[in-house]
C-alpha atoms as a PDB file:
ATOM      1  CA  UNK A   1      79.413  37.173  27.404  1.00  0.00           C
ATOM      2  CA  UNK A   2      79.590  37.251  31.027  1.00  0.00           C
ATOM      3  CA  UNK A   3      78.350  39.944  33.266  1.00  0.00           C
ATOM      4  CA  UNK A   4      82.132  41.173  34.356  1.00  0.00           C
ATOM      5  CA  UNK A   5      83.168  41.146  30.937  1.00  0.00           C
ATOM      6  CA  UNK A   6      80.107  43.438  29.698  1.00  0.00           C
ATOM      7  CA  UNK A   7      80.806  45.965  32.257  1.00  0.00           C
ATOM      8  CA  UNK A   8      84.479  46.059  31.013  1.00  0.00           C
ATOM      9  CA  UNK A   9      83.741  46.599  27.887  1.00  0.00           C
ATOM     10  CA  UNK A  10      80.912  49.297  28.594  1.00  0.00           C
ATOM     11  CA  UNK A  11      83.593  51.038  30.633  1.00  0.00           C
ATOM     12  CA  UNK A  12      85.898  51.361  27.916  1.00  0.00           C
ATOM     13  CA  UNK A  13      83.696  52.483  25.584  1.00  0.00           C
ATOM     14  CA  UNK A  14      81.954  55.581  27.412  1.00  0.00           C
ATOM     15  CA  UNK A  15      80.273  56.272  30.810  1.00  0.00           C
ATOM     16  CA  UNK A  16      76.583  56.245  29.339  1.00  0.00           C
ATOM     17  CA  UNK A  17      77.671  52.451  27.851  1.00  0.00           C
ATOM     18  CA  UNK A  18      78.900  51.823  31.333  1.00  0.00           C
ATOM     19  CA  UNK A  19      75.653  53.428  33.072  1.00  0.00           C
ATOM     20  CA  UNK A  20      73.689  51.613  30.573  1.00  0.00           C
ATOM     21  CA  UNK A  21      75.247  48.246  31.151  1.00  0.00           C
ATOM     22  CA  UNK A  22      75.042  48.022  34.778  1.00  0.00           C
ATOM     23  CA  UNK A  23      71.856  48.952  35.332  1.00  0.00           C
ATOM     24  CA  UNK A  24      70.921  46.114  33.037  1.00  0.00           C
ATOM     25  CA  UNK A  25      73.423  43.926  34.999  1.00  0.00           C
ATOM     26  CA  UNK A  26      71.779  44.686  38.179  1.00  0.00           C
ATOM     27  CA  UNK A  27      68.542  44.195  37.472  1.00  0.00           C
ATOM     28  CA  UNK A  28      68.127  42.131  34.980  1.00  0.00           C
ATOM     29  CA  UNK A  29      71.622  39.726  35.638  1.00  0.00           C
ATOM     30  CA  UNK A  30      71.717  39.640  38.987  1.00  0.00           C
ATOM     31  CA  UNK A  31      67.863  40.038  39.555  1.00  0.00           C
ATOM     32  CA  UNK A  32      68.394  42.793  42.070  1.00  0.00           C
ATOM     33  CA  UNK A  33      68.139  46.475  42.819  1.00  0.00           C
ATOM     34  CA  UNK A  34      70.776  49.412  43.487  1.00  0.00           C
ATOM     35  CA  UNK A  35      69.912  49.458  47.369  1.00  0.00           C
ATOM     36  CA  UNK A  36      70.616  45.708  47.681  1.00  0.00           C
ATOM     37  CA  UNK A  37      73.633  45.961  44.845  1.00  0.00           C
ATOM     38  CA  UNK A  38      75.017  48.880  46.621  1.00  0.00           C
ATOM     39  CA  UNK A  39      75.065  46.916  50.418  1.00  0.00           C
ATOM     40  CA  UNK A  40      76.835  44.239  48.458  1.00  0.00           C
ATOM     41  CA  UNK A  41      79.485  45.817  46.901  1.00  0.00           C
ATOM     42  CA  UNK A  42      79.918  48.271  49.955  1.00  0.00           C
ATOM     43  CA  UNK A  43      78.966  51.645  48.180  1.00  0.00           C
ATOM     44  CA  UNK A  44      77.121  54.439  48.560  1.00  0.00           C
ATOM     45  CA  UNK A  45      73.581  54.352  47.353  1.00  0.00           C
ATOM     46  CA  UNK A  46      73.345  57.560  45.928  1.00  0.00           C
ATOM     47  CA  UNK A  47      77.013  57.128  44.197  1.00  0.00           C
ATOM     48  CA  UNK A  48      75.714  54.453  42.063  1.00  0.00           C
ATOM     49  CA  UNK A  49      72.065  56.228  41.350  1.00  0.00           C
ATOM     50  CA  UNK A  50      74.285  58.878  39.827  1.00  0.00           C
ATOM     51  CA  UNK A  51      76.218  56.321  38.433  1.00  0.00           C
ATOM     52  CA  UNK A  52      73.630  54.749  36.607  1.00  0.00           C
ATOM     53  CA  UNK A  53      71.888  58.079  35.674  1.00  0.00           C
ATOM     54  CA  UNK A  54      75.118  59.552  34.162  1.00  0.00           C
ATOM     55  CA  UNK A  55      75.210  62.171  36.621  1.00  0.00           C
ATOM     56  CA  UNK A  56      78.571  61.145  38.322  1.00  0.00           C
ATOM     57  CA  UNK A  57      81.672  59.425  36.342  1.00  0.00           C
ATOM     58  CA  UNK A  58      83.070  56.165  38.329  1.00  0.00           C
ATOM     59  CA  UNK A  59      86.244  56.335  39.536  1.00  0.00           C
ATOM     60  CA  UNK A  60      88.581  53.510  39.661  1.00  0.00           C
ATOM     61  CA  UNK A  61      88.029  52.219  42.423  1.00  0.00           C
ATOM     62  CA  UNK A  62      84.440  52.203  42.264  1.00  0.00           C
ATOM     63  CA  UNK A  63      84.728  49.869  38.826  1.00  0.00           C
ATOM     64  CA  UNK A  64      86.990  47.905  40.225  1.00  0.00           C
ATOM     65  CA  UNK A  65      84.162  47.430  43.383  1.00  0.00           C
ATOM     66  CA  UNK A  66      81.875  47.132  41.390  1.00  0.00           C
ATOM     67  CA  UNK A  67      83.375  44.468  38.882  1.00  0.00           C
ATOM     68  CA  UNK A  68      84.133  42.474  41.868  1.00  0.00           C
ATOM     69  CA  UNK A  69      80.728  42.504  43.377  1.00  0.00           C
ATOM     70  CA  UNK A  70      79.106  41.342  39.983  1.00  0.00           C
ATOM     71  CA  UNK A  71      81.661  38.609  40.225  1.00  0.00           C
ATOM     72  CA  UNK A  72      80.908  37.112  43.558  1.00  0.00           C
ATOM     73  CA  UNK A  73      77.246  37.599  43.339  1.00  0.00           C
ATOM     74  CA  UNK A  74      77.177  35.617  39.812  1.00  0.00           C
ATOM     75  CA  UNK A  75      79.852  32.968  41.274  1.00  0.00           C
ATOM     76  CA  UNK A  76      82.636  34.239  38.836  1.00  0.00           C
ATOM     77  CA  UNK A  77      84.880  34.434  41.401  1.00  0.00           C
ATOM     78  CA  UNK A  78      85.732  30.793  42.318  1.00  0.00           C
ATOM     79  CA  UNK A  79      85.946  30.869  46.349  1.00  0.00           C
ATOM     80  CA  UNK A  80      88.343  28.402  46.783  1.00  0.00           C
ATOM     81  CA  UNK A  81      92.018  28.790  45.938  1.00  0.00           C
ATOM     82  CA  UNK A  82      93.040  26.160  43.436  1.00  0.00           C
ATOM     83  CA  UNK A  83      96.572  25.540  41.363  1.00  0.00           C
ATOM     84  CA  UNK A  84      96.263  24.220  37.524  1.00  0.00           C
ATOM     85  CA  UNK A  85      98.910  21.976  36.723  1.00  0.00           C
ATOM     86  CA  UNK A  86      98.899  21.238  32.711  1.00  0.00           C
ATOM     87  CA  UNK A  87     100.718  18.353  31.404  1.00  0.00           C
ATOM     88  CA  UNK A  88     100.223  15.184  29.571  1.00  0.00           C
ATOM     89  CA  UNK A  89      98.281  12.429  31.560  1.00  0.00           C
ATOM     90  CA  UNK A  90     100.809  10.119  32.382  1.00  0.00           C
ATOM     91  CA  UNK A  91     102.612  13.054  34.081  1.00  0.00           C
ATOM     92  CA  UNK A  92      99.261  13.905  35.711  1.00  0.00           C
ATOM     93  CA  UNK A  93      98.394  10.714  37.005  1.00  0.00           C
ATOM     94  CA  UNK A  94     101.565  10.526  38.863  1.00  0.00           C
ATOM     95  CA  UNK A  95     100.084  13.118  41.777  1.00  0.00           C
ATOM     96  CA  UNK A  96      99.051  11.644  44.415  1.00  0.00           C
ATOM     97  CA  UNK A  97      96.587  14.477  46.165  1.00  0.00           C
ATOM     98  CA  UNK A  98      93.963  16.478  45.093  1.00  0.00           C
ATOM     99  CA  UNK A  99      94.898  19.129  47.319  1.00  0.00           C
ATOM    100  CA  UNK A 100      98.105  20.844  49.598  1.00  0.00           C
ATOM    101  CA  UNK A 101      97.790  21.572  53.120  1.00  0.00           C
ATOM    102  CA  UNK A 102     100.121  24.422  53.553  1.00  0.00           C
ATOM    103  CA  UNK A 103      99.903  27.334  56.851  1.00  0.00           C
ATOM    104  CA  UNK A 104      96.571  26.167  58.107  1.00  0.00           C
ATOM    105  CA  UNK A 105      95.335  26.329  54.503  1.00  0.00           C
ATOM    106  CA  UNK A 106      93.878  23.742  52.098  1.00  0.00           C
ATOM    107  CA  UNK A 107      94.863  24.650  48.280  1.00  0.00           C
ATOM    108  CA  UNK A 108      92.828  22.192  45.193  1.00  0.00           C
ATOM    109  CA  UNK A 109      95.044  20.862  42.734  1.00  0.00           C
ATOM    110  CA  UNK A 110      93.130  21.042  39.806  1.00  0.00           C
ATOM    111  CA  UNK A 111      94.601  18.478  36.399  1.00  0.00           C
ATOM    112  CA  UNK A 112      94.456  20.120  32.863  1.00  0.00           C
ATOM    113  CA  UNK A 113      95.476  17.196  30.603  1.00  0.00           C
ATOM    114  CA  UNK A 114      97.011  18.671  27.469  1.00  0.00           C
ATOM    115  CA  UNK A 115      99.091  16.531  24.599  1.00  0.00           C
ATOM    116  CA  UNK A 116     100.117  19.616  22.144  1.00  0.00           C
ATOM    117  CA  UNK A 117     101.311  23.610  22.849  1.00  0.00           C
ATOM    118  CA  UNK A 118      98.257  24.666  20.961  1.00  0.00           C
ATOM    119  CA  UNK A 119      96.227  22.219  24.195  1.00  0.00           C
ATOM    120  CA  UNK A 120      98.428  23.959  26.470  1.00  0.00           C
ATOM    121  CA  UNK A 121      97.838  27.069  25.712  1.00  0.00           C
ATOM    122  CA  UNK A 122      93.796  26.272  25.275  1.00  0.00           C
ATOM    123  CA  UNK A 123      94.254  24.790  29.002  1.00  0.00           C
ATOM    124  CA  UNK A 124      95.999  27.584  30.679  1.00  0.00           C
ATOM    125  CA  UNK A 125      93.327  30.440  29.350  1.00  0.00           C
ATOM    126  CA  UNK A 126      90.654  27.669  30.549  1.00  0.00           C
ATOM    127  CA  UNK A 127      92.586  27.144  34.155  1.00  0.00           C
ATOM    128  CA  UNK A 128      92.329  31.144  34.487  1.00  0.00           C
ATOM    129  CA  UNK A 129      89.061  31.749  33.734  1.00  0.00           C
ATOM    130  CA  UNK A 130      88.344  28.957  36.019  1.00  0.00           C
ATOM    131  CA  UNK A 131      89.505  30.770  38.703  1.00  0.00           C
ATOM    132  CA  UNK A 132      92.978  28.881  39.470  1.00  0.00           C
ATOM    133  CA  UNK A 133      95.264  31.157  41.540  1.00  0.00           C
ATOM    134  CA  UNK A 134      98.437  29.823  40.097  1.00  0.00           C
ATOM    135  CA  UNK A 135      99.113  27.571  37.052  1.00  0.00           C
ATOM    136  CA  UNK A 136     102.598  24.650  37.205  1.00  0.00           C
ATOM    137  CA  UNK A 137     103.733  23.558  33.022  1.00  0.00           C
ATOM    138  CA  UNK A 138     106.897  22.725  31.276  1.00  0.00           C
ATOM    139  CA  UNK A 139     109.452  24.887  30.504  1.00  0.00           C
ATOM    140  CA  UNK A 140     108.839  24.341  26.962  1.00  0.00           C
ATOM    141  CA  UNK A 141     106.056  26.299  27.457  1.00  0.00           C
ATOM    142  CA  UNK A 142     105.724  28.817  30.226  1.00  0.00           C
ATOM    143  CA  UNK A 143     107.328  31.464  29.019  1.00  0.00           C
ATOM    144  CA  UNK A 144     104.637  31.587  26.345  1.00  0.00           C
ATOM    145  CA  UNK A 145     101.941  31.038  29.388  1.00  0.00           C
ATOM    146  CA  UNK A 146     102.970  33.699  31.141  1.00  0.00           C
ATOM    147  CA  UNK A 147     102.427  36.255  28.334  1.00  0.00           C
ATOM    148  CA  UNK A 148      99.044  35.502  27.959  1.00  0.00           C
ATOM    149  CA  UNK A 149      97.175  35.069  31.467  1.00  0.00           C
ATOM    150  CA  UNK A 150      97.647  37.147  34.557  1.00  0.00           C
ATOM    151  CA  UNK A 151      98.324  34.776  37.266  1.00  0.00           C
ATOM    152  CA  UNK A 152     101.812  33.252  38.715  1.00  0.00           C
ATOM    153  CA  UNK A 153     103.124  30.826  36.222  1.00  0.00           C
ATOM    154  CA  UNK A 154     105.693  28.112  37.274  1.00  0.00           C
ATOM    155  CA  UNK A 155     107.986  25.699  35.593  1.00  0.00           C
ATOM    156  CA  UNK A 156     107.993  22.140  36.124  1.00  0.00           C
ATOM    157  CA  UNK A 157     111.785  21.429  36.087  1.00  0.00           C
ATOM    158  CA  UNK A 158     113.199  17.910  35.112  1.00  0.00           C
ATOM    159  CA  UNK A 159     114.647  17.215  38.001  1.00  0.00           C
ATOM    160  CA  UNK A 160     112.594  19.458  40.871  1.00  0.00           C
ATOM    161  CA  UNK A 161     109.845  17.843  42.097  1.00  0.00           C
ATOM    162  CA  UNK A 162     106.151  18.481  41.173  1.00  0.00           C
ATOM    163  CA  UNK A 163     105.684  18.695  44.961  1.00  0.00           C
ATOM    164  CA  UNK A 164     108.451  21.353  45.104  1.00  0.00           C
ATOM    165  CA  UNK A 165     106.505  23.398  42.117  1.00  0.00           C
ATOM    166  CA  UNK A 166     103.277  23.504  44.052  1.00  0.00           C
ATOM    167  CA  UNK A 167     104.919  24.858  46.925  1.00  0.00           C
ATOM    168  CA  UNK A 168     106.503  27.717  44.773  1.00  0.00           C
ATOM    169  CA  UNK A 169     102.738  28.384  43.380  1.00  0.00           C
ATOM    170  CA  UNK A 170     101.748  28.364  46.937  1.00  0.00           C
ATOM    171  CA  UNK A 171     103.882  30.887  47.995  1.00  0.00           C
ATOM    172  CA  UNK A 172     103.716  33.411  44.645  1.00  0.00           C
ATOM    173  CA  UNK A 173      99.691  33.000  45.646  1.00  0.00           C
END
């Protein structure tokens, strides 16, 4: 399980898991100690001592900091915005590009070739965990998509380009 996931899940189950679990992640994970850690994530020293002892509950916020931190320092957090586009091969061969230049910015198109809704839906948990900002199917099955992962979904109409669909990603991005 991966380090952002473990701290989740210590967090929902009780502040001493959550105590527990990042100290572990810290030093043992990430091969580091609370001075360094804190400097990273841009909090208090002291705040996550107590943390870590159980003397002081987390707030929001300082999960959420902290979550983020263990991302970036364990390259979770992909650093470079990319769209998944999920469709059959044939459809996928058709683009041209490997990446959009759009307002001084270069977005990655990144192909997730899928021949079934059961590969589609395989392919768009895979695309989010990958770190894709945005994610372009079919209609047939976006609405489905879009229940299950958290980032901007958007349809592939017949007759709308795919061109046209990356630059509505882009802009819900």
């Amino acid at each position: 399980m991966r380090a952002e996931r473990k701290l989740i899940k210590a967090a929902l189950k009780s502040n001493k898991e959550f105590a527990k679990t990042l100290k572990t992640t810290i030093t043992e994970e990430l091969k580091t100690n609370i001075s360094n850690f804190s400097k990273a994530a841009n909090i208090p020293a002291s705040t996550l001592y107590k943390i870590v002892s159980s003397e002081r509950e987390p707030n929001l916020k300082t999960v959420r900091k902290i979550i983020n931190t263990v991302r970036e320092l364990t390259g979770e957090k992909k650093k470079n915005k990319f769209i998944a586009i999920i469709g059959t091969r044939p459809v996928l061969d058709k683009i041209e590009k490997k990446y959009i230049e759009k307002n001084d910015q270069k977005i990655q198109i990144e192909e997730y070739a899928a021949t079934s809704m059961d590969e589609v839906i395989i392919s768009s948990i895979r695309a989010e965990r990958d770190g894709a900002s945005a994610l372009i199917c079919a209609p047939i099955v976006s609405s489905t998509i879009e229940k299950i992962i958290n980032i901007p979904v958007v349809t592939i109409m017949p007759k709308a380009s795919l061109r046209k669909a990356i630059e509505i990603a882009i802009k819900k991005i």
